[in-house]
C-alpha atoms as a PDB file:
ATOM      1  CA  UNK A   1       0.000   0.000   0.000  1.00  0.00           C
ATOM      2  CA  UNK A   2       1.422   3.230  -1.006  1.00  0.00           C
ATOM      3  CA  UNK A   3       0.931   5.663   1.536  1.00  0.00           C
ATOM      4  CA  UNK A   4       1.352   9.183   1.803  1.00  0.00           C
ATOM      5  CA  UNK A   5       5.203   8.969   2.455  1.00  0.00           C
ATOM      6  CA  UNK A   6       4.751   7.557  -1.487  1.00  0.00           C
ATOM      7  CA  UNK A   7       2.105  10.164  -2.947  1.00  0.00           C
ATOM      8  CA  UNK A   8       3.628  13.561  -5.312  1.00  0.00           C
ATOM      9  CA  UNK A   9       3.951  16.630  -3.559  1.00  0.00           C
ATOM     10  CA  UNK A  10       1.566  18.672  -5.554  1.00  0.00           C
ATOM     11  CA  UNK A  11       3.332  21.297  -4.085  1.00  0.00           C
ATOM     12  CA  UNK A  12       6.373  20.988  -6.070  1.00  0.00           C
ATOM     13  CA  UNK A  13       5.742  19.171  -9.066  1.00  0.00           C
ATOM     14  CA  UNK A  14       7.807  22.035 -11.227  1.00  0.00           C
ATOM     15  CA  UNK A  15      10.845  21.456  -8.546  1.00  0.00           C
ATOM     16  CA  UNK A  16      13.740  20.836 -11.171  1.00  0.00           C
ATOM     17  CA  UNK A  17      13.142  23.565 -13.488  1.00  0.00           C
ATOM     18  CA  UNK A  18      13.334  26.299  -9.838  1.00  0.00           C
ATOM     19  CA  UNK A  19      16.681  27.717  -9.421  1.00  0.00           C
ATOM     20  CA  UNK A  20      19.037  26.574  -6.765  1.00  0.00           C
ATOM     21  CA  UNK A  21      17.943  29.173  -3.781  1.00  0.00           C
ATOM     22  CA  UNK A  22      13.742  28.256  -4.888  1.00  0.00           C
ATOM     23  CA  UNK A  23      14.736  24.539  -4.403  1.00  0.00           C
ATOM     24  CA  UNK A  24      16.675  24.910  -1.183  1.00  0.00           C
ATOM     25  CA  UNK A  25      13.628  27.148  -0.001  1.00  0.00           C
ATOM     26  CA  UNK A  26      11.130  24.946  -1.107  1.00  0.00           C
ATOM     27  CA  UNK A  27      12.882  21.659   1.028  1.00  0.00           C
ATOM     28  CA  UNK A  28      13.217  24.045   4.011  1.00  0.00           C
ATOM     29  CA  UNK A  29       9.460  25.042   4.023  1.00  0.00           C
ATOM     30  CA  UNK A  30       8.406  21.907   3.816  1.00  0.00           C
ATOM     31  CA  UNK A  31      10.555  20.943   6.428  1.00  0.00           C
ATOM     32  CA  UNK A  32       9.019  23.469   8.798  1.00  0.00           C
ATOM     33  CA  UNK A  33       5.632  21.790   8.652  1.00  0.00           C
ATOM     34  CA  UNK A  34       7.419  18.782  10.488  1.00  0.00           C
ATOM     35  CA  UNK A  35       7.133  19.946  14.198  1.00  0.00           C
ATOM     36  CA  UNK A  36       3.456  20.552  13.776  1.00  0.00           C
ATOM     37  CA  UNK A  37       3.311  17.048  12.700  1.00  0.00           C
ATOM     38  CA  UNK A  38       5.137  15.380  15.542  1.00  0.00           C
ATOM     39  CA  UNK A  39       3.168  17.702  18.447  1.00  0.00           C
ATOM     40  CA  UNK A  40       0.131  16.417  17.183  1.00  0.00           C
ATOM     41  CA  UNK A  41       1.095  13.157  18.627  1.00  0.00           C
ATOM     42  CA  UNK A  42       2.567  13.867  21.270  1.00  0.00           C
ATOM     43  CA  UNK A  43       0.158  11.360  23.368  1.00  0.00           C
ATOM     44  CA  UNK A  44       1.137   8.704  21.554  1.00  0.00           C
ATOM     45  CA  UNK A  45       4.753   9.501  22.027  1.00  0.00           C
ATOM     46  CA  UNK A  46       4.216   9.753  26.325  1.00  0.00           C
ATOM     47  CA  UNK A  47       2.441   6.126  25.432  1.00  0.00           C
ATOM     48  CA  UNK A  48       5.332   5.287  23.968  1.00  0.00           C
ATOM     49  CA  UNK A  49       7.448   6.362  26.698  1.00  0.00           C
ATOM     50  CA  UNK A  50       5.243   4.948  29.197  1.00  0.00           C
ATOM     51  CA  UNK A  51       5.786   1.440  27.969  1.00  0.00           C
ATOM     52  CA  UNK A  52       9.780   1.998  27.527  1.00  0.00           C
ATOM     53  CA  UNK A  53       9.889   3.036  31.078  1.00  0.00           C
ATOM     54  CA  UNK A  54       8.304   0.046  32.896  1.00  0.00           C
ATOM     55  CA  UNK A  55      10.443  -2.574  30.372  1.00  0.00           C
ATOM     56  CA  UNK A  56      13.778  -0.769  31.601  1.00  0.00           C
ATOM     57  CA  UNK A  57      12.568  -0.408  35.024  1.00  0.00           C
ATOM     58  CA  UNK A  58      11.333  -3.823  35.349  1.00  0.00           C
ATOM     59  CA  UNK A  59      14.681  -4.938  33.632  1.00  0.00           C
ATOM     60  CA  UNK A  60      13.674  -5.471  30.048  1.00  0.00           C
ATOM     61  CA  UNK A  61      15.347  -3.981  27.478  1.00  0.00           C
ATOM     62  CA  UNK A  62      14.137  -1.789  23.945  1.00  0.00           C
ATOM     63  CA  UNK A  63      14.726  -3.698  20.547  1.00  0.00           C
ATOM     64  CA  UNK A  64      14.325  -1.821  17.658  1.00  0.00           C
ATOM     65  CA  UNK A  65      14.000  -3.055  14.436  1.00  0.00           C
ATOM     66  CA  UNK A  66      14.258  -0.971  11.349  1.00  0.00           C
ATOM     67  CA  UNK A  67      16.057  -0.758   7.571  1.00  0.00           C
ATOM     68  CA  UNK A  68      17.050   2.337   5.719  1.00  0.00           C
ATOM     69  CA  UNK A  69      17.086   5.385   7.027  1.00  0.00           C
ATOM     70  CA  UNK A  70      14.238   4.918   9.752  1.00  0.00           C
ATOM     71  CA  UNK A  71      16.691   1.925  10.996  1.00  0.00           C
ATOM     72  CA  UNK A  72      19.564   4.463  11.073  1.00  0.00           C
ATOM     73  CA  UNK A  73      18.345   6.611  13.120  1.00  0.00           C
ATOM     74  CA  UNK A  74      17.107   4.679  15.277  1.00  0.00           C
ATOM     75  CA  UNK A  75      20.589   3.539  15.547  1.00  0.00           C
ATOM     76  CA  UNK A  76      22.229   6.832  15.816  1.00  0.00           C
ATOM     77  CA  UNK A  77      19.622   7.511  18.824  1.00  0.00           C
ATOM     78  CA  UNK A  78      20.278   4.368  21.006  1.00  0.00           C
ATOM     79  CA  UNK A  79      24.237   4.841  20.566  1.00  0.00           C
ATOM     80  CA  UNK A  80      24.176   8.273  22.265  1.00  0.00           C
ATOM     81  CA  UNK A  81      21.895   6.709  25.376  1.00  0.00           C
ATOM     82  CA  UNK A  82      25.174   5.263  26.973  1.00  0.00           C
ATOM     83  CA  UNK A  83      27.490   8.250  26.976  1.00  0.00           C
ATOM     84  CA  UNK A  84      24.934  10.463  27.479  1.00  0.00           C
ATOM     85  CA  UNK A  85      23.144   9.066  29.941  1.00  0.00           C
ATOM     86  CA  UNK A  86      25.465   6.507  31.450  1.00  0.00           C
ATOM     87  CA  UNK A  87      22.597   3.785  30.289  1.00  0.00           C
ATOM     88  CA  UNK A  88      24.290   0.095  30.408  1.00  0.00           C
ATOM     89  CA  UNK A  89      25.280  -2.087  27.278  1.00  0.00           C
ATOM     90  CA  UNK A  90      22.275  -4.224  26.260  1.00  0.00           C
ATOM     91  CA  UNK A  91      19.802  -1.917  27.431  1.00  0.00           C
ATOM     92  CA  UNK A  92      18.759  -0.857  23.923  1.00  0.00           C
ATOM     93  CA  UNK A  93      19.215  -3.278  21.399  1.00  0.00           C
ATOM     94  CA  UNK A  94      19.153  -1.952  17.536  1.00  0.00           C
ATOM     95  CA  UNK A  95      18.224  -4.414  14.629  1.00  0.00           C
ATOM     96  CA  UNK A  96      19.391  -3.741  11.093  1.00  0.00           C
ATOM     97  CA  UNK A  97      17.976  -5.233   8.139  1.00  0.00           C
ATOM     98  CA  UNK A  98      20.683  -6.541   6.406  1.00  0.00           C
ATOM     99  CA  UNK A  99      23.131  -5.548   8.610  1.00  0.00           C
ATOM    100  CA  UNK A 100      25.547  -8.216   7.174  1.00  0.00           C
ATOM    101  CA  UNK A 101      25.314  -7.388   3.831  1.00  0.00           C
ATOM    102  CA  UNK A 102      27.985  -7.155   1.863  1.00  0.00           C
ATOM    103  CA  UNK A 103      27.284  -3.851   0.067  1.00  0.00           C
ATOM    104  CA  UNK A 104      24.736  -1.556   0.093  1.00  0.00           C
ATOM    105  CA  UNK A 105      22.405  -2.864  -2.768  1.00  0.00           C
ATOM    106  CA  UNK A 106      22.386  -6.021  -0.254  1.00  0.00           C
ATOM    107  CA  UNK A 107      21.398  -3.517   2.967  1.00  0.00           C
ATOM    108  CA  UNK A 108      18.671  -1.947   1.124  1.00  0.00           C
ATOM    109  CA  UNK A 109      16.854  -5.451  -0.211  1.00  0.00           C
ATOM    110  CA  UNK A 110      17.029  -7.038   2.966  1.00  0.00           C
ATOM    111  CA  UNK A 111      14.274  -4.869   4.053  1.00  0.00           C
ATOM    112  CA  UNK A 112      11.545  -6.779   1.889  1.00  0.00           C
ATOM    113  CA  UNK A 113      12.865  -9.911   4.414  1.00  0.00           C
ATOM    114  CA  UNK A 114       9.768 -10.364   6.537  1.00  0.00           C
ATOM    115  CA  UNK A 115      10.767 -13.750   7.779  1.00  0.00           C
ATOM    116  CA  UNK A 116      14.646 -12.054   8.844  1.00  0.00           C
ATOM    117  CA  UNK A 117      12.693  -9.559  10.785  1.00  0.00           C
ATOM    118  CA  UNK A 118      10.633 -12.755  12.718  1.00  0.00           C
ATOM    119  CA  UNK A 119      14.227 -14.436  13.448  1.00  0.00           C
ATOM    120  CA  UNK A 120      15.547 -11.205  14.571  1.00  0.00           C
ATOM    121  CA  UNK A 121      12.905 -10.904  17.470  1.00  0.00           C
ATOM    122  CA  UNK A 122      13.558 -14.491  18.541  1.00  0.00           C
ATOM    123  CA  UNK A 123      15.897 -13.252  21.171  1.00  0.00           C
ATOM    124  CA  UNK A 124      12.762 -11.145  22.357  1.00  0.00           C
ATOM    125  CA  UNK A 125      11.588 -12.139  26.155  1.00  0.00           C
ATOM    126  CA  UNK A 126       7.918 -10.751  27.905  1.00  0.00           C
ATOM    127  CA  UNK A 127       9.501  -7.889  29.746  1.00  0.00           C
ATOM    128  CA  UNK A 128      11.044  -6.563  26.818  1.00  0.00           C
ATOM    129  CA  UNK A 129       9.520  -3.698  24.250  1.00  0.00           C
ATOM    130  CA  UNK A 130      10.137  -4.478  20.590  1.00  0.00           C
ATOM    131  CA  UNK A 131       9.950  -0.805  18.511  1.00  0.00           C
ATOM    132  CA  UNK A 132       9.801  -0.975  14.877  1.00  0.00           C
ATOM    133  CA  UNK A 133      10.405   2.046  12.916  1.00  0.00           C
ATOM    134  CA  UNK A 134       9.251   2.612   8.959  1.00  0.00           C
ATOM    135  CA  UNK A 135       8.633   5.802   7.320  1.00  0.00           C
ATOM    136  CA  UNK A 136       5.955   4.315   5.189  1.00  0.00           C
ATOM    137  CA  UNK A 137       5.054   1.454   8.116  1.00  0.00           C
ATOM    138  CA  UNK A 138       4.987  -1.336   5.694  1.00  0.00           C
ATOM    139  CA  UNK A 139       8.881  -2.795   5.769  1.00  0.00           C
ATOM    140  CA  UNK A 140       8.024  -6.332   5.424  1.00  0.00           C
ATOM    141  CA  UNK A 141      11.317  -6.842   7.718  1.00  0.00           C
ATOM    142  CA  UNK A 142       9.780  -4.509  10.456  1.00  0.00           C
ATOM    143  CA  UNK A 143       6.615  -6.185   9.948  1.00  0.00           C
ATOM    144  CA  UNK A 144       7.893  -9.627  10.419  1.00  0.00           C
ATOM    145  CA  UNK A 145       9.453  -8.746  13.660  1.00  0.00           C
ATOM    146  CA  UNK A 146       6.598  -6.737  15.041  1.00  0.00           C
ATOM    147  CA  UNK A 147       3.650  -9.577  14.439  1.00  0.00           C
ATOM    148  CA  UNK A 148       6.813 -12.531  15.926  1.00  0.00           C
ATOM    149  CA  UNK A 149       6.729  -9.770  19.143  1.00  0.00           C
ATOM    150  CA  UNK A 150       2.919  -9.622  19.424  1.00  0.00           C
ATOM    151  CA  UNK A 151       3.102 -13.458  19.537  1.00  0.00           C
ATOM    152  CA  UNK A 152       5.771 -13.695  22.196  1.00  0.00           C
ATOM    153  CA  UNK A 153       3.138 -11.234  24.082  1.00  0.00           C
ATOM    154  CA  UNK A 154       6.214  -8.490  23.974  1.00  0.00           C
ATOM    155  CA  UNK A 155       4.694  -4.378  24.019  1.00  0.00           C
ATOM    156  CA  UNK A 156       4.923  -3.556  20.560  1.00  0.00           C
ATOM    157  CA  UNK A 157       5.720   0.347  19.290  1.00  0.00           C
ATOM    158  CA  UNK A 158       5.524   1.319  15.633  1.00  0.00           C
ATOM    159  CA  UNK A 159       7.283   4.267  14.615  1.00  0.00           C
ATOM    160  CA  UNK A 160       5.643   5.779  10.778  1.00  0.00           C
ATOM    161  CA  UNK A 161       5.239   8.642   8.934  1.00  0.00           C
ATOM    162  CA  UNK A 162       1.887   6.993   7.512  1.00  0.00           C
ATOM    163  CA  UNK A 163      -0.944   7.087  10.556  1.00  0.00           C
ATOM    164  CA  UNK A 164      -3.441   4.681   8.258  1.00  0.00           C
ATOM    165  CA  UNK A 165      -1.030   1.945   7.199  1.00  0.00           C
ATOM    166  CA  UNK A 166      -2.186  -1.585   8.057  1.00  0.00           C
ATOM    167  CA  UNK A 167       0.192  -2.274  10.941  1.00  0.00           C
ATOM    168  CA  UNK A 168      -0.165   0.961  13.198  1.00  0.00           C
ATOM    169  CA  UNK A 169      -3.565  -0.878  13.710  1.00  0.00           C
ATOM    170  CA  UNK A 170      -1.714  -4.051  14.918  1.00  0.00           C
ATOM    171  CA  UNK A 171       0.463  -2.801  17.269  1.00  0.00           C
ATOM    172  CA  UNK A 172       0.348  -1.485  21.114  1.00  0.00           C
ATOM    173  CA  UNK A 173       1.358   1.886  20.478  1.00  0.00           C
ATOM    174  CA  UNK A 174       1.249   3.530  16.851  1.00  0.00           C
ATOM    175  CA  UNK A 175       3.432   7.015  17.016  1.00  0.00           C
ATOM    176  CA  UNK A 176       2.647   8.198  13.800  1.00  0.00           C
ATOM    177  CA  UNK A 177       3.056  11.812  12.837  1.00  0.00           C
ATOM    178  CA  UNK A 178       1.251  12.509   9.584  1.00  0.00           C
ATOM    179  CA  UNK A 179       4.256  14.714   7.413  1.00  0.00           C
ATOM    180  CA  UNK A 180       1.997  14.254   4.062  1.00  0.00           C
ATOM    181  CA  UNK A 181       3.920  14.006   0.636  1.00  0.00           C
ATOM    182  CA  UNK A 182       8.101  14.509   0.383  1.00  0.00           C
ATOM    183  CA  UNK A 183       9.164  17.334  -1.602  1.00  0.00           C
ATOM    184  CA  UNK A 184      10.363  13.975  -3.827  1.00  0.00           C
ATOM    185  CA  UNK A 185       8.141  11.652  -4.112  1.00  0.00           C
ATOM    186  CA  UNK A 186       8.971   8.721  -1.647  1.00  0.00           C
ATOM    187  CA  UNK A 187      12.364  10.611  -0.355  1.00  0.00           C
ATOM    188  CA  UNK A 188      11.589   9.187   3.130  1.00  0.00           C
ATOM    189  CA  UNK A 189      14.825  10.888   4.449  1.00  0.00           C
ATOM    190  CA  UNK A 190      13.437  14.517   3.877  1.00  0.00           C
ATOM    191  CA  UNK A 191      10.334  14.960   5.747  1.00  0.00           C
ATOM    192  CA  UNK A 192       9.894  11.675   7.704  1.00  0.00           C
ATOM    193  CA  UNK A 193      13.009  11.266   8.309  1.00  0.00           C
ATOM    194  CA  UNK A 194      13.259  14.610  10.159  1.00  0.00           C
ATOM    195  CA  UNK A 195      10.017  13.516  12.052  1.00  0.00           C
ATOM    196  CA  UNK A 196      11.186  10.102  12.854  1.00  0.00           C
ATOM    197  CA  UNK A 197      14.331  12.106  14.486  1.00  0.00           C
ATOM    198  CA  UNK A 198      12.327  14.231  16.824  1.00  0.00           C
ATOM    199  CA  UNK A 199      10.291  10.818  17.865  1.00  0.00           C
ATOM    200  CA  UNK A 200      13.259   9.102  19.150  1.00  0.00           C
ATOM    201  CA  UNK A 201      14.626  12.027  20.337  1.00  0.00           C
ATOM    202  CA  UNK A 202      11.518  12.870  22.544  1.00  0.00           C
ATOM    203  CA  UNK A 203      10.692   8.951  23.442  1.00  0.00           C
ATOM    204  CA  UNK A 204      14.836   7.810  24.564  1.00  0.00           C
ATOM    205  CA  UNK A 205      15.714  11.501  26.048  1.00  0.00           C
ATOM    206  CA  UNK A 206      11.816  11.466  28.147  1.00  0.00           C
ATOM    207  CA  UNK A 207      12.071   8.097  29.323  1.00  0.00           C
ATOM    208  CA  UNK A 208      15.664   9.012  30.229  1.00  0.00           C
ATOM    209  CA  UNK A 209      14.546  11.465  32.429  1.00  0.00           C
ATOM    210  CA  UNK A 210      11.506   9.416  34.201  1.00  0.00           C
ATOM    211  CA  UNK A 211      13.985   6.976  34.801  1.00  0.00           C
ATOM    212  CA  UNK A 212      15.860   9.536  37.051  1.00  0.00           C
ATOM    213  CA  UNK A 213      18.940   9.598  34.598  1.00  0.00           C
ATOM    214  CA  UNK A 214      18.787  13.232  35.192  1.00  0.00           C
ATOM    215  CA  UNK A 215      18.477  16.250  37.728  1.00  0.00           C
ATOM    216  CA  UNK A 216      16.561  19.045  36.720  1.00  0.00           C
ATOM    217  CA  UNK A 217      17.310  19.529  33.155  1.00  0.00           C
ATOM    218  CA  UNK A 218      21.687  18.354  33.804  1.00  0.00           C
ATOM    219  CA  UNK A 219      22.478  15.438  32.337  1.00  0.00           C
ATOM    220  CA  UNK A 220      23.642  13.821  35.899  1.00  0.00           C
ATOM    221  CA  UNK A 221      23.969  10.037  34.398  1.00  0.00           C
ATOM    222  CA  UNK A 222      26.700  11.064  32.103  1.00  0.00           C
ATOM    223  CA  UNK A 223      30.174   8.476  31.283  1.00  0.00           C
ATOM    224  CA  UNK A 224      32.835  11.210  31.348  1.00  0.00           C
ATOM    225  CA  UNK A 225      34.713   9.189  29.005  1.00  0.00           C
ATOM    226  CA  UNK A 226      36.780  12.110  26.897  1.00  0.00           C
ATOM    227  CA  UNK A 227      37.879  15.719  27.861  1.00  0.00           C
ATOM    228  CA  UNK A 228      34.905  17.448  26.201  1.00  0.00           C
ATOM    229  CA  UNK A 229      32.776  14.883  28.558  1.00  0.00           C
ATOM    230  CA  UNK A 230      34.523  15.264  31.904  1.00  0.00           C
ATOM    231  CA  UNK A 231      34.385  19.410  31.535  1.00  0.00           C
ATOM    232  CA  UNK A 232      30.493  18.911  31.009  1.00  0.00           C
ATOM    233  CA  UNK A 233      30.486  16.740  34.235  1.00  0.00           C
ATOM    234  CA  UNK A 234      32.023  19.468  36.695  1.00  0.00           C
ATOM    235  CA  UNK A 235      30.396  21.986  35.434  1.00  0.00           C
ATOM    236  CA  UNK A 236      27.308  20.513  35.901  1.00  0.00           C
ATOM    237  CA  UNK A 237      28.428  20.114  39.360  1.00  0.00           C
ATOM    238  CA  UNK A 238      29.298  23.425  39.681  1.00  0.00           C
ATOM    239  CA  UNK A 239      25.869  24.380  38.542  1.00  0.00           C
ATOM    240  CA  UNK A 240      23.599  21.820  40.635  1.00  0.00           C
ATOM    241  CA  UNK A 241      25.474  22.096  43.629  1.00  0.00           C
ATOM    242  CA  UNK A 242      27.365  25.378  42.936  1.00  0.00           C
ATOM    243  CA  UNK A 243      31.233  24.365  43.245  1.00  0.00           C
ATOM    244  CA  UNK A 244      34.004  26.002  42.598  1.00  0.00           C
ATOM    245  CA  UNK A 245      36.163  24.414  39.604  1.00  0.00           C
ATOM    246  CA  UNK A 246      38.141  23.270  41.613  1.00  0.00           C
ATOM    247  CA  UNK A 247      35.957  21.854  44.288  1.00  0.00           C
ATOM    248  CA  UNK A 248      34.397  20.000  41.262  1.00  0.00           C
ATOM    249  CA  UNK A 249      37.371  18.440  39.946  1.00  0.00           C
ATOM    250  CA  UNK A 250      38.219  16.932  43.728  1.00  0.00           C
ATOM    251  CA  UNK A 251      34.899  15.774  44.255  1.00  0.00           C
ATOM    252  CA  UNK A 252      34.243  13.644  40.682  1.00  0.00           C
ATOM    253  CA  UNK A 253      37.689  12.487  41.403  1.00  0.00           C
ATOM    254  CA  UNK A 254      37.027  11.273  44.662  1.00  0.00           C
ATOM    255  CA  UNK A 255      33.432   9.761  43.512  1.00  0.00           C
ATOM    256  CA  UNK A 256      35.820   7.997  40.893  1.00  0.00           C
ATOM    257  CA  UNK A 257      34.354  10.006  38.121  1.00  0.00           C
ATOM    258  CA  UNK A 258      30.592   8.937  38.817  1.00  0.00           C
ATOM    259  CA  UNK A 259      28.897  12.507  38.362  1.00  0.00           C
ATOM    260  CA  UNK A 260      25.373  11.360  40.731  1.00  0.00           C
ATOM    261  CA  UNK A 261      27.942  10.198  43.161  1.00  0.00           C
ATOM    262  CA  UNK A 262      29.593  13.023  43.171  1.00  0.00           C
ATOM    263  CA  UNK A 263      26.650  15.120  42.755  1.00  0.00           C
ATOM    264  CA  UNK A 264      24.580  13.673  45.972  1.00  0.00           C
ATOM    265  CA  UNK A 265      28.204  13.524  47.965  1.00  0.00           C
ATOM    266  CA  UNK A 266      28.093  17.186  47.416  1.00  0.00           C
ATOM    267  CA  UNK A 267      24.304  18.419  48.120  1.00  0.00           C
ATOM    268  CA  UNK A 268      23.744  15.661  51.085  1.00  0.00           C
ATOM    269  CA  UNK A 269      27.936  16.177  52.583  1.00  0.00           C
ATOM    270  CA  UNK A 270      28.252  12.713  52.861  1.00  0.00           C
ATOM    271  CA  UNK A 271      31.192  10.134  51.916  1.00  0.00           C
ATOM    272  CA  UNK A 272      31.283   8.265  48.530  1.00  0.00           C
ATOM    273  CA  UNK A 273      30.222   4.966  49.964  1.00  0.00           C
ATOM    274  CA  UNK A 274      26.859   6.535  51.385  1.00  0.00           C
ATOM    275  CA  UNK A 275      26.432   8.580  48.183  1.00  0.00           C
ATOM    276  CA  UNK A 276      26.422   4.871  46.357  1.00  0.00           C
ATOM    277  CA  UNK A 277      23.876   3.340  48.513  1.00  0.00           C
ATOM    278  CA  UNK A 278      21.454   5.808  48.759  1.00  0.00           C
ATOM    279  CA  UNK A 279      21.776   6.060  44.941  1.00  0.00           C
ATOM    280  CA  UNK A 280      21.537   2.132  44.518  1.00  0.00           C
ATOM    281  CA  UNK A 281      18.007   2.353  47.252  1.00  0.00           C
ATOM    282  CA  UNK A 282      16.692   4.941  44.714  1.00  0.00           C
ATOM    283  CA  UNK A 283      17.442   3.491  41.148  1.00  0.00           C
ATOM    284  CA  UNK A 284      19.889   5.452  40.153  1.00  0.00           C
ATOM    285  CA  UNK A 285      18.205   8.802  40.935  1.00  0.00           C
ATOM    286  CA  UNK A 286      19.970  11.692  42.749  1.00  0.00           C
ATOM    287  CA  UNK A 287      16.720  13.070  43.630  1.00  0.00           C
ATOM    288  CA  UNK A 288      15.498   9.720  45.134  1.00  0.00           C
ATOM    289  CA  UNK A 289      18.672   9.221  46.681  1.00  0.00           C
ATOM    290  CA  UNK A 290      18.446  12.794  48.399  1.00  0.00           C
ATOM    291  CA  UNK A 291      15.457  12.271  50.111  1.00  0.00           C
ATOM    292  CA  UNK A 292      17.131   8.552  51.760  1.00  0.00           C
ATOM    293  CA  UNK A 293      19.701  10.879  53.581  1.00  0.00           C
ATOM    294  CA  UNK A 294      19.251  13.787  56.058  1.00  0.00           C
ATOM    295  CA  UNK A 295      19.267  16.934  54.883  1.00  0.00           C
ATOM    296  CA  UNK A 296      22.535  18.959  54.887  1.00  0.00           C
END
């Protein structure tokens, strides 16, 4: 079914005879109709996050599964969860179609694999969340994994561009921001592509958050793995618990570089070891943590 991810863009049928600056405005107008898309959904994205939130909690983990571009991105969001947030290795699991191609002509055909996409949720278990994201949300390879979750009685999420297609009706959650035709015609990494961004940004960053990975709006659960990382960490200690520079640098070194550690050692003025336990009795949350210790 060709959706509207598929349909001409009536808008710009005359696109290659416009001169360069009336093409590059024409892409960037349409463009701008793409956060009006994604707001509109914006219940379906807490949903979303909802379900993400009690997998991870409970000790499930996210699989998504996606080809192309949609699959891309939804790579490029899960590898920024662990540096950014200091989330653990196999807490987000991305599946490529055709990730073992040889070539990209290989990649690209591997999406029309329905029965790859069933194998690749065989490692799926019931507190898990399988999250398949398609532009046009009719990969056969997403499809194949998203039916083999429903089966295994996994939460399923569909990430589209393409609110009537067949599966968003099959699935748990459908997040599916309606961006209308591409300025070309099935271009998915124009318009869609820029939507599906925003969803993953606003489902992994907000369940992030509700999973205390932050305080306030400072990214707290940080790995200050490289210089530009460990100058973000004091300074949000010098911000949250307002620390001198050097002050900062004594304290994350004495927490062993483990910014809530160093972060609740510093508002609460206790020791590392009692900054560790009160995080571990609140799940990782400094505010959680705060409230297990006497106030300073």
């Amino acid at each position: 079914m060709a959706g509207s991810t598929e349909s001409v863009n009536e808008r710009t049928r005359d696109l290659d005879l416009r001169p360069t600056e009336a093409i590059v405005a024409a892409l960037l107008d349409e463009e701008r109709r793409v956060p009006d898309a994604v707001a509109a959904v914006a219940g379906q994205i807490a949903r979303a996050v909802e379900a993400v939130v009690s997998s991870l909690r409970g000790g499930g983990c996210l699989h998504s599964f996606g080809a192309g571009t949609s699959g891309r991105l939804a790579a490029l969001d899960a590898s920024e969860l662990a540096p950014t947030f200091g989330l653990s290795d196999g807490s987000v699991v991305v599946h490529l179609a055709g990730d073992g191609a040889p070539d990209a002509r290989g990649r690209e055909a591997a999406e029309d694999d329905e029965a790859a996409g069933r194998a690749a949720a065989g490692v799926l278990r019931p507190l898990d969340v399988a999250l398949g994201v398609s532009a046009s949300g009719a990969t056969p390879y997403v499809r194949g994994a998203l039916v083999a979750a429903q089966r295994a009685r996994v939460t399923t999420i569909l990430v589209s561009c393409s609110p009537d297609c067949p599966l968003g009706r099959e699935v748990d959650v459908h997040v599916a921001p309606d961006t209308g035709a591409e300025v070309l015609a099935g271009s998915t990494r124009l318009k869609a592509g820029t939507a599906t961004k925003l969803v993953l940004n606003a489902i992994s960053t907000t369940a992030m958050i509700r999973l205390g990975r932050t305080y306030g709006n400072l990214m707290v659960g940080l790995d200050p793995t490289n210089a530009k990382l460990q100058g973000r960490a004091r300074r949000i200690l010098r911000e949250a618990a307002g620390l001198g520079e050097e002050e900062a640098r004594e304290l994350l070194a004495a927490a062993s570089g483990e910014v809530p550690t160093a972060l609740v050692m510093a508002l609460a003025g206790v020791g590392a070891g009692r900054a560790r336990a009160a995080l571990a009795d609140g799940d990782g949350s400094v505010r959680r943590a705060l409230t297990r210790l006497p106030a300073r």
